[in-house]
PDB file of N, CA and C in Angstrom:
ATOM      1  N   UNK A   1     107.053 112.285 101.477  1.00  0.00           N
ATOM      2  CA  UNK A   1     107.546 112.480 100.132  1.00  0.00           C
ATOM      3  C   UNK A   1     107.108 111.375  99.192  1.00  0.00           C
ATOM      4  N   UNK A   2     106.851 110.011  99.567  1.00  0.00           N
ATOM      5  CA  UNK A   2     106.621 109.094  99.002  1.00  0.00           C
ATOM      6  C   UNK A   2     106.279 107.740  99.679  1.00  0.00           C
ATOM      7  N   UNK A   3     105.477 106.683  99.234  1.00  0.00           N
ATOM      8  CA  UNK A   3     104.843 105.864 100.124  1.00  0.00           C
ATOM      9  C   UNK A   3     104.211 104.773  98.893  1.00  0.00           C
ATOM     10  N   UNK A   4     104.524 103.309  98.979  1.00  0.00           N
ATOM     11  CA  UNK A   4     104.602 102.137  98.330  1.00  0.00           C
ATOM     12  C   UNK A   4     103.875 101.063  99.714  1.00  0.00           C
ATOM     13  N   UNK A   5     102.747 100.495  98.846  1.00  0.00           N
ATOM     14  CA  UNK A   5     101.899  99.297  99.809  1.00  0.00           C
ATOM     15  C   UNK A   5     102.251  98.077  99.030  1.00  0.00           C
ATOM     16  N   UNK A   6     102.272  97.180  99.221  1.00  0.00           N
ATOM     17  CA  UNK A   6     102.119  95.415  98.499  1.00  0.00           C
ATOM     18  C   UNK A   6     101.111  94.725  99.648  1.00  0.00           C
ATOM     19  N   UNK A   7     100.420  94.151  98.675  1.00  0.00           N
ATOM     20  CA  UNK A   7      98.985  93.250  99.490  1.00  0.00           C
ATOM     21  C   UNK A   7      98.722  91.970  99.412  1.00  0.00           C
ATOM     22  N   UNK A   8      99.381  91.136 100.131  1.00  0.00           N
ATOM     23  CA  UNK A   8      98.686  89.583  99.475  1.00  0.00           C
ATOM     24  C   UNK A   8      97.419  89.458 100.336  1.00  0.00           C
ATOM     25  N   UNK A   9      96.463  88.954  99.451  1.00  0.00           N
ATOM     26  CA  UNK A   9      95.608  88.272 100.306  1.00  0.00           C
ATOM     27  C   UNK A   9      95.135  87.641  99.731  1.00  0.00           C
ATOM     28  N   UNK A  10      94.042  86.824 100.734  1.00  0.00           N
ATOM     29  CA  UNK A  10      93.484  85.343 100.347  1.00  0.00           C
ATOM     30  C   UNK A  10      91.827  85.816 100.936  1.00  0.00           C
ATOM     31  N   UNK A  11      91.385  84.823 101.188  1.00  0.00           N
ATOM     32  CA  UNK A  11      89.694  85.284 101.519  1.00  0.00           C
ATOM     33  C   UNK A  11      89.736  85.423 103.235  1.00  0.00           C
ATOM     34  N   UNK A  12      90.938  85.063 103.705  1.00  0.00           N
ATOM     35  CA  UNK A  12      90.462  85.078 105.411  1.00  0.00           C
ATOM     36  C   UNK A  12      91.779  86.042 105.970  1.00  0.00           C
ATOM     37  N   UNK A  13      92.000  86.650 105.486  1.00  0.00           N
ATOM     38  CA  UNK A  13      94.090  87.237 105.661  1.00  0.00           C
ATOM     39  C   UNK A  13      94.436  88.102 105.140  1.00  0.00           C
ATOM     40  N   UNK A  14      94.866  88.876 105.690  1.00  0.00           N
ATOM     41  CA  UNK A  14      95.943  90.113 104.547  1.00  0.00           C
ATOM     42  C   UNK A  14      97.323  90.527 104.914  1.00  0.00           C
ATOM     43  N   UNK A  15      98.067  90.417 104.027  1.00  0.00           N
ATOM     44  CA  UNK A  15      99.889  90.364 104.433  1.00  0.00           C
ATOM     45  C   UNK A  15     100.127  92.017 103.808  1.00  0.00           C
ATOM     46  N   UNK A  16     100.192  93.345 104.218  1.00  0.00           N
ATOM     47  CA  UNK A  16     100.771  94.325 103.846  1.00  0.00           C
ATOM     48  C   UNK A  16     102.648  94.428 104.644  1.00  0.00           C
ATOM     49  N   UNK A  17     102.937  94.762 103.311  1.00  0.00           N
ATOM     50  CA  UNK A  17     104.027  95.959 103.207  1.00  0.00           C
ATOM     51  C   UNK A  17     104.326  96.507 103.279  1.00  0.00           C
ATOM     52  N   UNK A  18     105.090  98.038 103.308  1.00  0.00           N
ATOM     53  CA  UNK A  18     104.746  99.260 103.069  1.00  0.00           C
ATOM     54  C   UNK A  18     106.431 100.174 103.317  1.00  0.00           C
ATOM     55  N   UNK A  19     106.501 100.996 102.775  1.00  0.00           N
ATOM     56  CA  UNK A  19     107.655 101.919 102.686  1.00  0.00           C
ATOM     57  C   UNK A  19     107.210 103.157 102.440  1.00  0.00           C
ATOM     58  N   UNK A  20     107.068 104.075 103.409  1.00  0.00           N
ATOM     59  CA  UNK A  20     107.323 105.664 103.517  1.00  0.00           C
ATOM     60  C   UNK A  20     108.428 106.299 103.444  1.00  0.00           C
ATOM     61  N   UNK A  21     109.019 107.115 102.401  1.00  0.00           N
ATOM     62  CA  UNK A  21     110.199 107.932 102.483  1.00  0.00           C
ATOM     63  C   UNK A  21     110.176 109.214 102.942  1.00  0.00           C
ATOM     64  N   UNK A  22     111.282 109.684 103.914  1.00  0.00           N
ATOM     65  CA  UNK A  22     110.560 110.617 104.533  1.00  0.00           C
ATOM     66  C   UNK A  22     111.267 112.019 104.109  1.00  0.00           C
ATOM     67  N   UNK A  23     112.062 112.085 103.021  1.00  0.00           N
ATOM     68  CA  UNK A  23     112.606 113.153 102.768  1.00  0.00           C
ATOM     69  C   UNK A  23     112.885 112.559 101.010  1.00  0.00           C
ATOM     70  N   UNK A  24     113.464 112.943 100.195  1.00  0.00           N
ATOM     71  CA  UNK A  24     113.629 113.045  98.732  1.00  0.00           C
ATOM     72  C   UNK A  24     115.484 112.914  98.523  1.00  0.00           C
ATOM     73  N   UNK A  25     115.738 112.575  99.822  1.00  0.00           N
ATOM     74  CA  UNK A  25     117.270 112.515  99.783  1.00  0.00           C
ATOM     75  C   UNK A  25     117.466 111.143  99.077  1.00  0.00           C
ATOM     76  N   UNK A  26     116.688 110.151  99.486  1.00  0.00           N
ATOM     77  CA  UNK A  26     116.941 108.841  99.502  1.00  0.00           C
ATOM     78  C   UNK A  26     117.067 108.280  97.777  1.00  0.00           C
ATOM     79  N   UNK A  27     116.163 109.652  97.117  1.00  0.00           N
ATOM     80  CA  UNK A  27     115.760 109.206  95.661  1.00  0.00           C
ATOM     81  C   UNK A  27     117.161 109.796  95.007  1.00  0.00           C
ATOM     82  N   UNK A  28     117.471 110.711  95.203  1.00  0.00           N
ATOM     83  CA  UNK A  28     118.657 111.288  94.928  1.00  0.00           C
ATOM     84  C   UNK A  28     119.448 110.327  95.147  1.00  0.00           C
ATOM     85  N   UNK A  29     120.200 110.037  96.270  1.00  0.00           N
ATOM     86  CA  UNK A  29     121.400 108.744  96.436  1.00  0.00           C
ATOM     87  C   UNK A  29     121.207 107.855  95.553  1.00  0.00           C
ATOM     88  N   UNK A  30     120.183 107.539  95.249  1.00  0.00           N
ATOM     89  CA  UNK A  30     119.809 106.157  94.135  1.00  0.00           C
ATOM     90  C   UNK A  30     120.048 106.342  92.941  1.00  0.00           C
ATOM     91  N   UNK A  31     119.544 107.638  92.358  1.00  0.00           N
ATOM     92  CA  UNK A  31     120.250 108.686  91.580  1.00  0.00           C
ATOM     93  C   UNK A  31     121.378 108.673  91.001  1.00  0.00           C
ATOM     94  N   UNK A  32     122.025 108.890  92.045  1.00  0.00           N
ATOM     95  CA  UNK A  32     123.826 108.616  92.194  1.00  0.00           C
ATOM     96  C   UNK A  32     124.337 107.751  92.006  1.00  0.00           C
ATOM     97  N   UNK A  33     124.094 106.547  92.716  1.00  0.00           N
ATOM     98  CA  UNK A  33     124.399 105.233  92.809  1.00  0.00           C
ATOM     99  C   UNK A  33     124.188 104.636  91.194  1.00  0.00           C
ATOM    100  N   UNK A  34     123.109 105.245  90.597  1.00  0.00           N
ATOM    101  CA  UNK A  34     122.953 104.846  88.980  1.00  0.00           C
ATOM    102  C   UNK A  34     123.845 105.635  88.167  1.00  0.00           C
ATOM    103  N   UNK A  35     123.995 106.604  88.353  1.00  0.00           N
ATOM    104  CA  UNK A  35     124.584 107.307  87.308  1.00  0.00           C
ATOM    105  C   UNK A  35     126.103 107.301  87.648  1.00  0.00           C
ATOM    106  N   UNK A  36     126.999 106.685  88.515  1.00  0.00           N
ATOM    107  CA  UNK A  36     128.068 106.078  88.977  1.00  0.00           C
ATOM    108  C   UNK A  36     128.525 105.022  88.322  1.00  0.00           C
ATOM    109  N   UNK A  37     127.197 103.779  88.492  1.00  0.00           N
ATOM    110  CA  UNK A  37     127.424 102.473  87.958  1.00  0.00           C
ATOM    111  C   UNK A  37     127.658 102.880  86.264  1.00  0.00           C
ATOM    112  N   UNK A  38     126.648 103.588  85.652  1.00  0.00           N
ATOM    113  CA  UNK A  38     127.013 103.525  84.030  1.00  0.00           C
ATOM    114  C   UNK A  38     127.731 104.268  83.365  1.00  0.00           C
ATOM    115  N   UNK A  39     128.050 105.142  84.482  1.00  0.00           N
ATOM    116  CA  UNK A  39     129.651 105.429  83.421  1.00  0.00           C
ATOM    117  C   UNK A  39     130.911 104.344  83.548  1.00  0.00           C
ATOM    118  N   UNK A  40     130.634 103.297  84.278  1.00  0.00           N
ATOM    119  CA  UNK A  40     131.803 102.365  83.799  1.00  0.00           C
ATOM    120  C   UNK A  40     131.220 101.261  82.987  1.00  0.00           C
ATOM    121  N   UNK A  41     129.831 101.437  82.056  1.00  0.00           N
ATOM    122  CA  UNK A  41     129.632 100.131  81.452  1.00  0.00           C
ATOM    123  C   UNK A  41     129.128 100.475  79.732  1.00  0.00           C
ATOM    124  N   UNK A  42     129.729  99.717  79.296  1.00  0.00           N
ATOM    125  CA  UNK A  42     129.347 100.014  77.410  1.00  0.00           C
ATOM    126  C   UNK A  42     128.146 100.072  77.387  1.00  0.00           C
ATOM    127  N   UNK A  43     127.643 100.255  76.351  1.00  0.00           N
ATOM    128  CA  UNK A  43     126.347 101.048  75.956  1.00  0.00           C
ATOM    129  C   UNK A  43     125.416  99.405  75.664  1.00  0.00           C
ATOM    130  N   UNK A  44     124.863  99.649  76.094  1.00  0.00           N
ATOM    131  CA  UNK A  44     123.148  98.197  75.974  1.00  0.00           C
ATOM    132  C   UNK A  44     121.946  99.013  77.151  1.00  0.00           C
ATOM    133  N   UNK A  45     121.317  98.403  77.348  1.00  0.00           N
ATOM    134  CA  UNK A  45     120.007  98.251  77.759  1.00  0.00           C
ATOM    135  C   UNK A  45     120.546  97.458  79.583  1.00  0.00           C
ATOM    136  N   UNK A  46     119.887  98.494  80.542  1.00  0.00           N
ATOM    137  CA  UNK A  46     120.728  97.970  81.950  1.00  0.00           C
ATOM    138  C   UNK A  46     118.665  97.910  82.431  1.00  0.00           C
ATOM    139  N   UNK A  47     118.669  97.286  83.319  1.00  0.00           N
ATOM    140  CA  UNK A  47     117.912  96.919  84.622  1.00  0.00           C
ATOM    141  C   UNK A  47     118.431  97.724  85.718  1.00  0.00           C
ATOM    142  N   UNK A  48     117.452  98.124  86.670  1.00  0.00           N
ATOM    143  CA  UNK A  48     117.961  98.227  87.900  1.00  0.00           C
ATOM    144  C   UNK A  48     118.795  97.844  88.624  1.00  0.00           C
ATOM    145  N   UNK A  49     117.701  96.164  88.561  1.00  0.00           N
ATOM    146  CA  UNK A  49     118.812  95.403  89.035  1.00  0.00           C
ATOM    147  C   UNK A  49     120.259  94.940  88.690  1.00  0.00           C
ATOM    148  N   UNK A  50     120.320  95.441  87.458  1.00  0.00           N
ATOM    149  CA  UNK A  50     121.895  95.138  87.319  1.00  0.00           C
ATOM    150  C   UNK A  50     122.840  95.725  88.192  1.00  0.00           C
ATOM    151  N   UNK A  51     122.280  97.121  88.229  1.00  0.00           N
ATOM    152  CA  UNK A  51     123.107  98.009  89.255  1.00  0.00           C
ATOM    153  C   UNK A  51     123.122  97.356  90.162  1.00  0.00           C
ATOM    154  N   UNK A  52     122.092  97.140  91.156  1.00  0.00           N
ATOM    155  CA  UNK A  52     122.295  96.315  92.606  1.00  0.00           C
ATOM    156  C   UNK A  52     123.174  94.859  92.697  1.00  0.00           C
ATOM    157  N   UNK A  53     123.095  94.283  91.888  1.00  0.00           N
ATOM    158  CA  UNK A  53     123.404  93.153  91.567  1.00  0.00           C
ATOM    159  C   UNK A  53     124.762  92.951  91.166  1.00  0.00           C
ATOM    160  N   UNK A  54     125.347  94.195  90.979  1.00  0.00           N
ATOM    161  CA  UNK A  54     126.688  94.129  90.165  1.00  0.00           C
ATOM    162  C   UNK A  54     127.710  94.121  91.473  1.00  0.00           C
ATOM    163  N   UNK A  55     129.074  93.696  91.578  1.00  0.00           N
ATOM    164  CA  UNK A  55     129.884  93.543  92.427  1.00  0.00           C
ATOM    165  C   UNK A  55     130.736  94.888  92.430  1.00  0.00           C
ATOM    166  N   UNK A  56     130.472  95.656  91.075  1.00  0.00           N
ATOM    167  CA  UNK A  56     131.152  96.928  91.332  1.00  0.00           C
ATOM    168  C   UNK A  56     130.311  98.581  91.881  1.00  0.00           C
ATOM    169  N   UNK A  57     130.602  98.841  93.195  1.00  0.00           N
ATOM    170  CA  UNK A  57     129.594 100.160  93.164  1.00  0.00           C
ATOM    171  C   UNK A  57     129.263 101.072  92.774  1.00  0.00           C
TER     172      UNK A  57
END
């Protein structure tokens, strides 16, 4: 369903990453998890990370 690489490298090395999702459920829950967090918060400009970051779920 979906698939994310990150690459460091240098001239002698390579550090990959990687995340395969294997169904579309996972995007949905996240989904949720957002649209949960902002109905309890006044109106501005949110980050992702605020959601994750916040102490309330």
């Amino acid at each position: 369903s979906g698939s994310h690489s990150l690459s460091f490298r240098n001239n002698n090395e390579e550090i990959q990453i990687s995340h395969k999702s294997l169904n579309r459920k996972v995007y949905s829950e996240g989904a949720f998890i957002a649209a949960r967090w902002l109905l309890g918060q006044g109106p501005g400009l949110y980050e992702i990370s605020d959601i994750y970051l916040s102490k309330t779920p």
